[in-house]
N, C-alpha and C. Protein backbone atom coordinates (compact mmCIF):
# COMPACT_ATOMS: atom_id res chain seq x y z
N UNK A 1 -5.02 -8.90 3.60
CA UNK A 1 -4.19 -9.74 4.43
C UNK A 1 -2.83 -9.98 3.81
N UNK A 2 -2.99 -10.38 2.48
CA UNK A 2 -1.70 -10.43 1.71
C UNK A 2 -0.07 -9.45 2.25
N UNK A 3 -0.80 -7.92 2.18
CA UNK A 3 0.21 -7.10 2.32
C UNK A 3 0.36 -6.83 3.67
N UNK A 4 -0.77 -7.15 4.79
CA UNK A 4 -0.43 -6.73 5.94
C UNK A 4 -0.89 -5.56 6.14
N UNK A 5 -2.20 -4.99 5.36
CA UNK A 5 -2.41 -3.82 5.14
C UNK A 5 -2.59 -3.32 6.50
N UNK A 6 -2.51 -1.83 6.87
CA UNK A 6 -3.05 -1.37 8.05
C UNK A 6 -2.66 0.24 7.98
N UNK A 7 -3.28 0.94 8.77
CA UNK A 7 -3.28 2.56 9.05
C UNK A 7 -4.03 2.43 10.35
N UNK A 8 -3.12 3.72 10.93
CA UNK A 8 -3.20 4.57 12.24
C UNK A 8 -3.00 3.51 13.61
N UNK A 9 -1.91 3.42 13.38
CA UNK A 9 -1.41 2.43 13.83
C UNK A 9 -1.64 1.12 14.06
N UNK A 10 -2.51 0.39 13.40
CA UNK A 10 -3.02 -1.10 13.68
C UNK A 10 -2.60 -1.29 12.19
N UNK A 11 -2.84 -2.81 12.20
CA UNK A 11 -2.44 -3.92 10.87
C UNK A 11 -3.39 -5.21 11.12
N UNK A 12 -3.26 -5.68 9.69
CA UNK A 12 -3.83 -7.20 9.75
C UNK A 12 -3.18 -7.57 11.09
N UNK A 13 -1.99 -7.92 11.29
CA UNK A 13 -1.49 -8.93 11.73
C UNK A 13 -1.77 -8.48 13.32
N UNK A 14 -2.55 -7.93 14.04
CA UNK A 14 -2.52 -7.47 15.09
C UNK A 14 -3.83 -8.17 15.32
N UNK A 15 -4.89 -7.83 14.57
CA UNK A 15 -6.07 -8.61 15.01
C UNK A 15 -6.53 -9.75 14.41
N UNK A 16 -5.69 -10.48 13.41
CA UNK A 16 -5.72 -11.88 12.69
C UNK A 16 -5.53 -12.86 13.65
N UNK A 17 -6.69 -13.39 13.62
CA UNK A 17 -6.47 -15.05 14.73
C UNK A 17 -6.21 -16.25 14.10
N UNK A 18 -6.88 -16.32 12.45
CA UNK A 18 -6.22 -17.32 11.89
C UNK A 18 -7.31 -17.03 10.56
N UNK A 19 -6.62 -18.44 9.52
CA UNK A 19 -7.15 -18.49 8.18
C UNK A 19 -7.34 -19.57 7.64
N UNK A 20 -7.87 -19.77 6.71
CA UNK A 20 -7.97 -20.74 5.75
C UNK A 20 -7.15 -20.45 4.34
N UNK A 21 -6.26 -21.22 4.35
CA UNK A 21 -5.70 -20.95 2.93
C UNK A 21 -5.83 -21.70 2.00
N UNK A 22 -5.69 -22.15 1.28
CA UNK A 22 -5.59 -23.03 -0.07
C UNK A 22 -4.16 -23.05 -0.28
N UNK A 23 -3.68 -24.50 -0.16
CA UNK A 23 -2.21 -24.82 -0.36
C UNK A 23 -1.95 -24.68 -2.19
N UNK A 24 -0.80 -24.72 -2.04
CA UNK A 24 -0.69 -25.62 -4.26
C UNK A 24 -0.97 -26.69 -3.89
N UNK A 25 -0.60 -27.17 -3.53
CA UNK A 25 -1.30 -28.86 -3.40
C UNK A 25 -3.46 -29.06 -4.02
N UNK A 26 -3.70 -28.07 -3.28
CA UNK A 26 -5.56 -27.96 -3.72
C UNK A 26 -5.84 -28.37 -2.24
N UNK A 27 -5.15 -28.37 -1.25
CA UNK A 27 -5.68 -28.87 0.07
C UNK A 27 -5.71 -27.21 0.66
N UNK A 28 -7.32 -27.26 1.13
CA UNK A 28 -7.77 -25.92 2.34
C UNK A 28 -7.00 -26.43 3.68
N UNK A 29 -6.50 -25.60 4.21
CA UNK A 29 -5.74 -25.50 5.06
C UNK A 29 -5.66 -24.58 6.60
N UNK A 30 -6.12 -25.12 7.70
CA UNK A 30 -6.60 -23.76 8.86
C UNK A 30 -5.18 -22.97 9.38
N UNK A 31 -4.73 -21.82 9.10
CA UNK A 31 -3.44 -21.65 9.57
C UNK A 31 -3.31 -20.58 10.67
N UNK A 32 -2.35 -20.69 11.75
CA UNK A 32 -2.83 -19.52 12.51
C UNK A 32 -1.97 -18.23 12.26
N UNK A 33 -2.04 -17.20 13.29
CA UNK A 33 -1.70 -15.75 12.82
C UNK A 33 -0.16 -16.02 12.51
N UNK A 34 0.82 -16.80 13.64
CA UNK A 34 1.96 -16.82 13.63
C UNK A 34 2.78 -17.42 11.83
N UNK A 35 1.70 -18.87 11.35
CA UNK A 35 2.28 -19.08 10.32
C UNK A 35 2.22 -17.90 9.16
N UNK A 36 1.74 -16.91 9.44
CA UNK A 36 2.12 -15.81 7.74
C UNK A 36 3.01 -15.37 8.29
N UNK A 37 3.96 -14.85 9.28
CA UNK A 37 4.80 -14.09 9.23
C UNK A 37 5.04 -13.00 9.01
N UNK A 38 4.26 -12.45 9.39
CA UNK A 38 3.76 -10.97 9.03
C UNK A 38 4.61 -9.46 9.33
N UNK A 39 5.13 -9.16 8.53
CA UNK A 39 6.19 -7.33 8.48
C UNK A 39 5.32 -6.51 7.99
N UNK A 40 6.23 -5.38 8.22
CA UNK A 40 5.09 -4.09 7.88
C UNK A 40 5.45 -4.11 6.26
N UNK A 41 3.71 -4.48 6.11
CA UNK A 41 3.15 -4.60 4.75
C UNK A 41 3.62 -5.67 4.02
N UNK A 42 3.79 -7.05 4.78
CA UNK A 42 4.55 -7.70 3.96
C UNK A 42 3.79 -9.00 4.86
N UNK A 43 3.78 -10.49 4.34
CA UNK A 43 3.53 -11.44 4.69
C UNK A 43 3.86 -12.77 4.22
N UNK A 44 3.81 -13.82 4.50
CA UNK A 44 4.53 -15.33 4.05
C UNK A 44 3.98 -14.88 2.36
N UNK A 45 2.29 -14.85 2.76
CA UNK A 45 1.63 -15.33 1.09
C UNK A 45 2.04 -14.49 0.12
N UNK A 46 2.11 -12.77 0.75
CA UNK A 46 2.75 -11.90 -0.62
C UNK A 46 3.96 -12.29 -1.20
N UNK A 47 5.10 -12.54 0.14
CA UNK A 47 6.47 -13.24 -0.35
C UNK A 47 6.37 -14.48 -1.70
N UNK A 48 5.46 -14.65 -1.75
CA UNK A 48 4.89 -15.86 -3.20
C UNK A 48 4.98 -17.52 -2.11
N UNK A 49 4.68 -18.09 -3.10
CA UNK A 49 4.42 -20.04 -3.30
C UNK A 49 3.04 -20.19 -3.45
N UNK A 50 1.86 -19.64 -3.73
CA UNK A 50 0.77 -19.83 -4.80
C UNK A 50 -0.23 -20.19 -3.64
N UNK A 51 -0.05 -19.26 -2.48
CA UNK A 51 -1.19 -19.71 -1.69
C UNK A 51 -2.27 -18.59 -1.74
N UNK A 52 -3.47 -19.19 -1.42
CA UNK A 52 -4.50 -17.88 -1.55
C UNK A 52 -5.30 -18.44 -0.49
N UNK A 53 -5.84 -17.14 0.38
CA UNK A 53 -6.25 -17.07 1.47
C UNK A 53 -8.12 -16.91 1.22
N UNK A 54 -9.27 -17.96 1.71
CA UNK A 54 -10.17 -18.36 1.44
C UNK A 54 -11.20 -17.82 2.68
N UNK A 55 -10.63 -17.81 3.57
CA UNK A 55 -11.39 -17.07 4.77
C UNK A 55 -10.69 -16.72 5.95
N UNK A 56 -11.17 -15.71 6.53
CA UNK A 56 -10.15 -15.22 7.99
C UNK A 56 -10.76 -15.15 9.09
N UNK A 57 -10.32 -15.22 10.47
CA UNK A 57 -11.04 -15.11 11.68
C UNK A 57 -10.28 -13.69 12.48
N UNK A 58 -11.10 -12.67 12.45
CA UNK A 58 -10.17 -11.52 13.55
C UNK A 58 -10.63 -11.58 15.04
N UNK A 59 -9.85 -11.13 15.95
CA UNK A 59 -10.04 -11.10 17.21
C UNK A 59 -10.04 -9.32 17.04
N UNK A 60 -11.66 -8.92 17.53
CA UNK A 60 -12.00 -7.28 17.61
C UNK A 60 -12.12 -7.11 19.14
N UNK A 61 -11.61 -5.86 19.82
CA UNK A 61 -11.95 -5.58 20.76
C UNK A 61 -13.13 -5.07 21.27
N UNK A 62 -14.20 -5.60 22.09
CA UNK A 62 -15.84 -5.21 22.02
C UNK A 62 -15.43 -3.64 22.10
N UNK A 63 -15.79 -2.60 21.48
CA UNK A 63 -16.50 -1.48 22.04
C UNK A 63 -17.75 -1.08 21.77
N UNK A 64 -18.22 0.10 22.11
CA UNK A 64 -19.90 0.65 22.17
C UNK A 64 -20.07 1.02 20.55
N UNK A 65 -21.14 1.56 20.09
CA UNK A 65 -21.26 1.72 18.82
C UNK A 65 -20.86 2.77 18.75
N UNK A 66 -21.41 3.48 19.76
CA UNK A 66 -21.02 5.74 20.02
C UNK A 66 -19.46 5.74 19.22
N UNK A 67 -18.88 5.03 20.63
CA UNK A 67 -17.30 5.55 20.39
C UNK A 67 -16.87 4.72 19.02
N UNK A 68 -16.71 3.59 18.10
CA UNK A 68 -16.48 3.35 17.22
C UNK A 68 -17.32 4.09 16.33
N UNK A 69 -18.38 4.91 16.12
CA UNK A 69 -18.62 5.58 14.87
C UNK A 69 -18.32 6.84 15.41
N UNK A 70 -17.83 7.76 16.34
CA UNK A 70 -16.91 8.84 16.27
C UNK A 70 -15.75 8.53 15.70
N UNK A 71 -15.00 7.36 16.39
CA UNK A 71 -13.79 6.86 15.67
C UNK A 71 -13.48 6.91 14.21
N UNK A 72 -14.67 6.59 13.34
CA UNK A 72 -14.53 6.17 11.98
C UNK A 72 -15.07 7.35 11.65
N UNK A 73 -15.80 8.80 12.22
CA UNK A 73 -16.08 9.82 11.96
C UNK A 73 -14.27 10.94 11.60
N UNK A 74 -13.99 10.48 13.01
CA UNK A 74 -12.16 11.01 12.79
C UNK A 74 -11.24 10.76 11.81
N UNK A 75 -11.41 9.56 11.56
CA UNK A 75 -10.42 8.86 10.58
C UNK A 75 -11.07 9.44 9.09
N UNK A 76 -12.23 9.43 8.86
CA UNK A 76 -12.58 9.60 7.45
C UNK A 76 -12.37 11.00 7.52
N UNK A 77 -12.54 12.35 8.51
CA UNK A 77 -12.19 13.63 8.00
C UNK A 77 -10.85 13.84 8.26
N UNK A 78 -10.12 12.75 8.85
CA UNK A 78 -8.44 12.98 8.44
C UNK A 78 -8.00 12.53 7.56
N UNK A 79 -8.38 11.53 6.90
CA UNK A 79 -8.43 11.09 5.04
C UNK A 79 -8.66 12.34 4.12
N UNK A 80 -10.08 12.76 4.45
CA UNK A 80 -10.78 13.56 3.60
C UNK A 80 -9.82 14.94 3.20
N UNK A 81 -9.00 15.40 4.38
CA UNK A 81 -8.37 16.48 4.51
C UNK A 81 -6.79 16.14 4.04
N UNK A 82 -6.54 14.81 3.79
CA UNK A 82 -4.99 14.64 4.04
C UNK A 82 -4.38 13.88 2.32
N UNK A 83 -5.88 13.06 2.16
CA UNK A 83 -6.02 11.81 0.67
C UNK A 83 -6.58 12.77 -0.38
N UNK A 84 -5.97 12.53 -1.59
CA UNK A 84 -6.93 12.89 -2.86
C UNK A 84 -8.10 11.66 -2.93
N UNK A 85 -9.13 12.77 -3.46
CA UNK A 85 -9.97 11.90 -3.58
C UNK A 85 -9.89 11.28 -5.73
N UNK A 86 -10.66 10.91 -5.89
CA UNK A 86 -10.73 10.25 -7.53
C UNK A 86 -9.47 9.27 -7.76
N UNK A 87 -9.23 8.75 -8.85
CA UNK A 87 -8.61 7.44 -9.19
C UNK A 87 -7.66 7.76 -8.93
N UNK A 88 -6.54 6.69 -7.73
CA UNK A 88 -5.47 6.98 -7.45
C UNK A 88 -4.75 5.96 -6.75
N UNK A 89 -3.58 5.97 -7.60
CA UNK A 89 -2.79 4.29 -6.93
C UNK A 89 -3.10 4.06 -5.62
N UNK A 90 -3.11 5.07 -4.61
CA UNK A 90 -2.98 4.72 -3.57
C UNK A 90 -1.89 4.87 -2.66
N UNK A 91 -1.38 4.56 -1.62
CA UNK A 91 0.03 5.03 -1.05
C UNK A 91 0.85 3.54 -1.65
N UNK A 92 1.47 4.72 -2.60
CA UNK A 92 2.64 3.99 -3.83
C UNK A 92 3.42 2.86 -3.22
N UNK A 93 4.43 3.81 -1.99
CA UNK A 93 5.49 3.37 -1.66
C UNK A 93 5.46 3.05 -0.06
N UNK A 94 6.10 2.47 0.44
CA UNK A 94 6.16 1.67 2.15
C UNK A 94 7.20 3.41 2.31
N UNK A 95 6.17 3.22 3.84
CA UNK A 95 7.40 4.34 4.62
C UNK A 95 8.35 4.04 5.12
N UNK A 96 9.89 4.43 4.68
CA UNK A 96 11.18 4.02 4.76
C UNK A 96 11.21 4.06 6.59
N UNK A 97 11.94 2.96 7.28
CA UNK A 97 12.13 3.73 8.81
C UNK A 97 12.20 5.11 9.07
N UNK A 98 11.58 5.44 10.19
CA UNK A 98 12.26 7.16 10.83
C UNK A 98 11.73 7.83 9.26
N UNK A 99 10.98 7.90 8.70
CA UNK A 99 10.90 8.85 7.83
C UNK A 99 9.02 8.22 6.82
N UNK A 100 9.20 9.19 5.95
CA UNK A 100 7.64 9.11 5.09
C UNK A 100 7.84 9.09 3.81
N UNK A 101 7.52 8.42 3.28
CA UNK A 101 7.87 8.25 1.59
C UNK A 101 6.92 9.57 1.10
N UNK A 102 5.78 9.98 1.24
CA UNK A 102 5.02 11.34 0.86
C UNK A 102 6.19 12.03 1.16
N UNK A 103 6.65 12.24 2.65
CA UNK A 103 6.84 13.63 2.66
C UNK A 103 8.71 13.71 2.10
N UNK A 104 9.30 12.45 1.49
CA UNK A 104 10.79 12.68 1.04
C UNK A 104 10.23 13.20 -0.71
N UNK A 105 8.79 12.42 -1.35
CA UNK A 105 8.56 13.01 -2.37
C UNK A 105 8.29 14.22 -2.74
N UNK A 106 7.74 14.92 -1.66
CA UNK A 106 7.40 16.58 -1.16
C UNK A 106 8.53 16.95 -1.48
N UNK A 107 9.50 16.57 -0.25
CA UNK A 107 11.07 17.51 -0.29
C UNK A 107 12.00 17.45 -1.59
N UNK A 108 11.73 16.48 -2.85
CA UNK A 108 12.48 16.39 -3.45
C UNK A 108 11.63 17.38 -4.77
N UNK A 109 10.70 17.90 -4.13
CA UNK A 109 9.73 18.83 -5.59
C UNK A 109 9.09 18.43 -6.58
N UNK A 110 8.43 17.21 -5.80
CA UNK A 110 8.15 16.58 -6.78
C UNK A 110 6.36 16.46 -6.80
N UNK A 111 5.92 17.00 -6.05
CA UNK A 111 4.10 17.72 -5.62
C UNK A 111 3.74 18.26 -6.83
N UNK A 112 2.59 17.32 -7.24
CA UNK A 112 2.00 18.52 -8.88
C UNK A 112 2.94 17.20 -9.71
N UNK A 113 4.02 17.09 -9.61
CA UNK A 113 4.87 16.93 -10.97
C UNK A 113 3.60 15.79 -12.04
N UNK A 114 3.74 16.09 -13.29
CA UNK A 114 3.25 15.03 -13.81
C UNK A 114 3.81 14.10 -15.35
N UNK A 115 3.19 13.44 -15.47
CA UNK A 115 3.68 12.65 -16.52
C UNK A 115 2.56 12.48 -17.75
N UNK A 116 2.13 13.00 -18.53
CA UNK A 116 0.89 12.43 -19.54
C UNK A 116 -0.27 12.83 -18.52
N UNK A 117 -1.19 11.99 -18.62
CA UNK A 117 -2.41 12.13 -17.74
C UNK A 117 -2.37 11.67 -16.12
N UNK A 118 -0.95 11.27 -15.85
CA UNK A 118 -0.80 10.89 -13.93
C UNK A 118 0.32 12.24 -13.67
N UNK A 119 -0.29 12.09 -12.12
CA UNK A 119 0.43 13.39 -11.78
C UNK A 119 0.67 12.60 -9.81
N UNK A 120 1.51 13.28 -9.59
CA UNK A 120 1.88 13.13 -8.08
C UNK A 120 0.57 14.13 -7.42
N UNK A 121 0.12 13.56 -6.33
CA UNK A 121 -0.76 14.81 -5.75
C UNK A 121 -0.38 15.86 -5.00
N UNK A 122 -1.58 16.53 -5.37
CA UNK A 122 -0.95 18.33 -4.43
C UNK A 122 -1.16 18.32 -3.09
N UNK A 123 -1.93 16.95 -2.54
CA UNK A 123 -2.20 17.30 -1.39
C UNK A 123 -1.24 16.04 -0.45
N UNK A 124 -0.75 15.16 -1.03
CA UNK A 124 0.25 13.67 -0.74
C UNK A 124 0.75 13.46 -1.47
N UNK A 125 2.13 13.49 -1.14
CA UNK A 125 3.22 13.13 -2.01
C UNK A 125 3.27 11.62 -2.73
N UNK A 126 2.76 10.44 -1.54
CA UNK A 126 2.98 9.07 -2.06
C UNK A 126 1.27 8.78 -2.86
N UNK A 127 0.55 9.44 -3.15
CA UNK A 127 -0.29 9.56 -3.93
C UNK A 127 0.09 9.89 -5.33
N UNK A 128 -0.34 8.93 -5.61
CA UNK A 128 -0.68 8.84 -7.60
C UNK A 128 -1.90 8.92 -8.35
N UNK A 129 -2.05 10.08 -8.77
CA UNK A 129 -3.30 10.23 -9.50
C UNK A 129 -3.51 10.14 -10.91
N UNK A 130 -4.58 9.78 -11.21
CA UNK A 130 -5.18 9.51 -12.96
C UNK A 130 -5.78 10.79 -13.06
N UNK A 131 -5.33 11.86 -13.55
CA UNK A 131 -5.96 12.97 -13.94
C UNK A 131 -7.18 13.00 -14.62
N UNK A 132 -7.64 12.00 -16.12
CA UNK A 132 -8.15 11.66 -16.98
C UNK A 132 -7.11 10.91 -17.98
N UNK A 133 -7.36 10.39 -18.46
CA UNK A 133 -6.59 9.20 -19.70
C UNK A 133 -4.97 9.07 -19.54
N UNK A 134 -5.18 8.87 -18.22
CA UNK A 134 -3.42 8.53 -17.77
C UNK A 134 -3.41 7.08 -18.39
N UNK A 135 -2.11 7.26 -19.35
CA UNK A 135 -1.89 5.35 -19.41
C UNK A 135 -1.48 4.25 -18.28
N UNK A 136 -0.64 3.17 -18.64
CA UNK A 136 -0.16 2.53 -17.59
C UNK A 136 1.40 3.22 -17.98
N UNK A 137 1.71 3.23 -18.91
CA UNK A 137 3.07 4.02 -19.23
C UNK A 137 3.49 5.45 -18.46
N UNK A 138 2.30 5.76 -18.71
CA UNK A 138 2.27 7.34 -17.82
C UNK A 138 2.50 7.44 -16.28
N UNK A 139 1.45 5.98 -15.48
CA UNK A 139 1.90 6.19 -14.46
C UNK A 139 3.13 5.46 -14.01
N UNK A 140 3.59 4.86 -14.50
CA UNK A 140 4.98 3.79 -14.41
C UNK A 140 6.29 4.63 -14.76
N UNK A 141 6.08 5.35 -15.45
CA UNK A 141 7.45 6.78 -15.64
C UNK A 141 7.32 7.42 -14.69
N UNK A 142 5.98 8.19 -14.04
CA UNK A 142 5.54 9.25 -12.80
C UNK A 142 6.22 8.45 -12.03
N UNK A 143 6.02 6.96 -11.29
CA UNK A 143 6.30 6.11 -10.28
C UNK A 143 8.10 6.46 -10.33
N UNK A 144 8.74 5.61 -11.16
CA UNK A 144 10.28 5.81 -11.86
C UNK A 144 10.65 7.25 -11.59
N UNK A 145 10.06 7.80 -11.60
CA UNK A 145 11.05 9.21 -12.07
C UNK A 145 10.86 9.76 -10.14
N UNK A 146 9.51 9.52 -9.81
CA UNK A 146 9.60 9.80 -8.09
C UNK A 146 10.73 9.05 -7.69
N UNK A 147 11.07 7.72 -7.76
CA UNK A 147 11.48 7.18 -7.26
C UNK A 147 13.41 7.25 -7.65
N UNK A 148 13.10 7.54 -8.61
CA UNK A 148 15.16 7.81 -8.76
C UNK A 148 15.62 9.41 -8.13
N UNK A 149 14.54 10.15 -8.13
CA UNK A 149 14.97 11.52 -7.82
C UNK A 149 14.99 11.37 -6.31
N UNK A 150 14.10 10.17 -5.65
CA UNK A 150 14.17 10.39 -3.75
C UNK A 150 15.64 9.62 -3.61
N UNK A 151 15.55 8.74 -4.50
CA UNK A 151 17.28 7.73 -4.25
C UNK A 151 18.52 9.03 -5.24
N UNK A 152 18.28 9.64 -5.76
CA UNK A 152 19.36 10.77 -5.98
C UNK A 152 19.52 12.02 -4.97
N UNK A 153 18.35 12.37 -4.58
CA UNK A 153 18.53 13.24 -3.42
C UNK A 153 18.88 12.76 -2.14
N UNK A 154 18.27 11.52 -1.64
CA UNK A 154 18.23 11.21 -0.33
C UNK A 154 19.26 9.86 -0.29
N UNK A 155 19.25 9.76 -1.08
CA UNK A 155 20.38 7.95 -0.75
C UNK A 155 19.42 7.02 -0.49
N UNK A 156 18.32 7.07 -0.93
CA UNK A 156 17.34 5.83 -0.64
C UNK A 156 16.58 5.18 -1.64
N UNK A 157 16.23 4.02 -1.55
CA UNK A 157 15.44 3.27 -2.94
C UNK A 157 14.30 3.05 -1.63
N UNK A 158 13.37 3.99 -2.53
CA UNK A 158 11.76 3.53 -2.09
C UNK A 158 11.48 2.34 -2.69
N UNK A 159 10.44 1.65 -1.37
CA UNK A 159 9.96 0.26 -1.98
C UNK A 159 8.76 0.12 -2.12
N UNK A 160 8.26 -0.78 -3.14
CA UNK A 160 6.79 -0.72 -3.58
C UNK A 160 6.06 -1.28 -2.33
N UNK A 161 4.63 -0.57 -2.04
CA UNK A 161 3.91 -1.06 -1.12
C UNK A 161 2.62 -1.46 -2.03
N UNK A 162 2.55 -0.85 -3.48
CA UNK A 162 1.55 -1.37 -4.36
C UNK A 162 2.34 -2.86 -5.18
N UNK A 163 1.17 -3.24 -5.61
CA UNK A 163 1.54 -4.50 -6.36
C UNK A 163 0.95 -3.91 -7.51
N UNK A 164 1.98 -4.52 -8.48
CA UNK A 164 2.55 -4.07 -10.01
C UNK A 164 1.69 -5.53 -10.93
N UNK A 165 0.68 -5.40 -11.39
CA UNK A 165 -0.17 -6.34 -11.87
C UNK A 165 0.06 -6.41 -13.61
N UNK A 166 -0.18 -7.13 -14.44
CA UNK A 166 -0.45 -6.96 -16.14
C UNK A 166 0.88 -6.88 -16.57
N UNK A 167 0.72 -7.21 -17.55
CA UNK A 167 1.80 -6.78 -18.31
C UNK A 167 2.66 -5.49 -18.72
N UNK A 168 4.10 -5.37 -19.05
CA UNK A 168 4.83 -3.91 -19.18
C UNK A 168 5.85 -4.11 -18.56
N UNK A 169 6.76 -2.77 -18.50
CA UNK A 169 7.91 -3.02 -18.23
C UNK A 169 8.35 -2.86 -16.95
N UNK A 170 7.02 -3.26 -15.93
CA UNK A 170 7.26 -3.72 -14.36
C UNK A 170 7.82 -4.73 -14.51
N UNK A 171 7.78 -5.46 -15.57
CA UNK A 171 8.33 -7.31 -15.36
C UNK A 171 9.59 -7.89 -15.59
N UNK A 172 10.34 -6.49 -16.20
CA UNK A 172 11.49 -7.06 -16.32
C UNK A 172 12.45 -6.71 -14.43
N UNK A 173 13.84 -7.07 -14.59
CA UNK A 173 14.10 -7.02 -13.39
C UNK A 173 14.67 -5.65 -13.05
N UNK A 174 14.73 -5.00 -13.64
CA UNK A 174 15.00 -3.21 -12.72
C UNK A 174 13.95 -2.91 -12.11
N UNK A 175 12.89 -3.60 -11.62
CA UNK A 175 11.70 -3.34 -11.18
C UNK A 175 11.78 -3.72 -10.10
């Protein structure tokens, strides 16, 4: 809920009816869909002020069981065919408007490239993989170095759609 997560065209914020948050204050709180404010991949609580979300209510559209497990039959062999599978950040970066953060990392040659034990994937560009004993250093240069070569080729600063956790040199402010 935080990020607003969503694929193939739906998001939290489409079927979120409401929540319970936990204020800073220590007061639980019922809030509805409108108070997070919700952008693509983005929401009031990720924007920060120390709220954490305790339970959610979605509004699902009834369908049959048939057609929702073909559905989730489709989606997992268009993953299967499209996602690396094994340890992997995940889709790194938010897709810039009118365009795909994979496929500007593709065009800039940067498929395969690697760093230590992380490597960009061969099969998705905004995929980050742990080969075996990738550090956090390793993948934080891989990340950096995708990311200045799409803003040197293309005129664009990709933006994080992962959250940058622990300690390192995510924390200072060129990050």
């Amino acid at each position: 809920m935080v990020g607003n997560a969503g694929a193939f065209e739906g998001d939290i914020a489409a079927i979120l009816h409401s929540a319970t948050v936990l204020e800073p204050s220590g007061e639980a709180v019922a809030r509805s869909n409108e108070w997070f404010e919700f952008e693509y991949r983005l929401s009031r609580i990720k924007r920060g002020g120390g709220y954490v979300v305790l339970a959610a209510t979605f509004e699902l559209e009834p369908q049959d069981s048939e057609s929702l497990a073909a559905r989730a039959d489709e989606i997992l062999e268009w993953r299967r065919t499209r996602h690396p599978a094994g340890a992997t950040v995940g889709s790194t970066f938010k897709n810039p408007p009118d365009s795909h953060a994979g496929y500007l990392i593709e065009q800039a040659g940067l498929r395969g490239y690697r760093v230590g034990g992380a490597q960009i994937s061969e099969l998705h560009g905004n995929f980050f993989m742990n080969t075996g004993g990738a550090t956090a250093a390793d993948v934080w240069a891989l990340i950096q170095h995708a990311r200045a070569t799409v803003g040197q080729q293309f005129g664009m600063q990709l933006e994080w759609e992962i959250e940058l956790l622990g300690e390192g040199p995510w924390r200072q402010k060129s990050a």
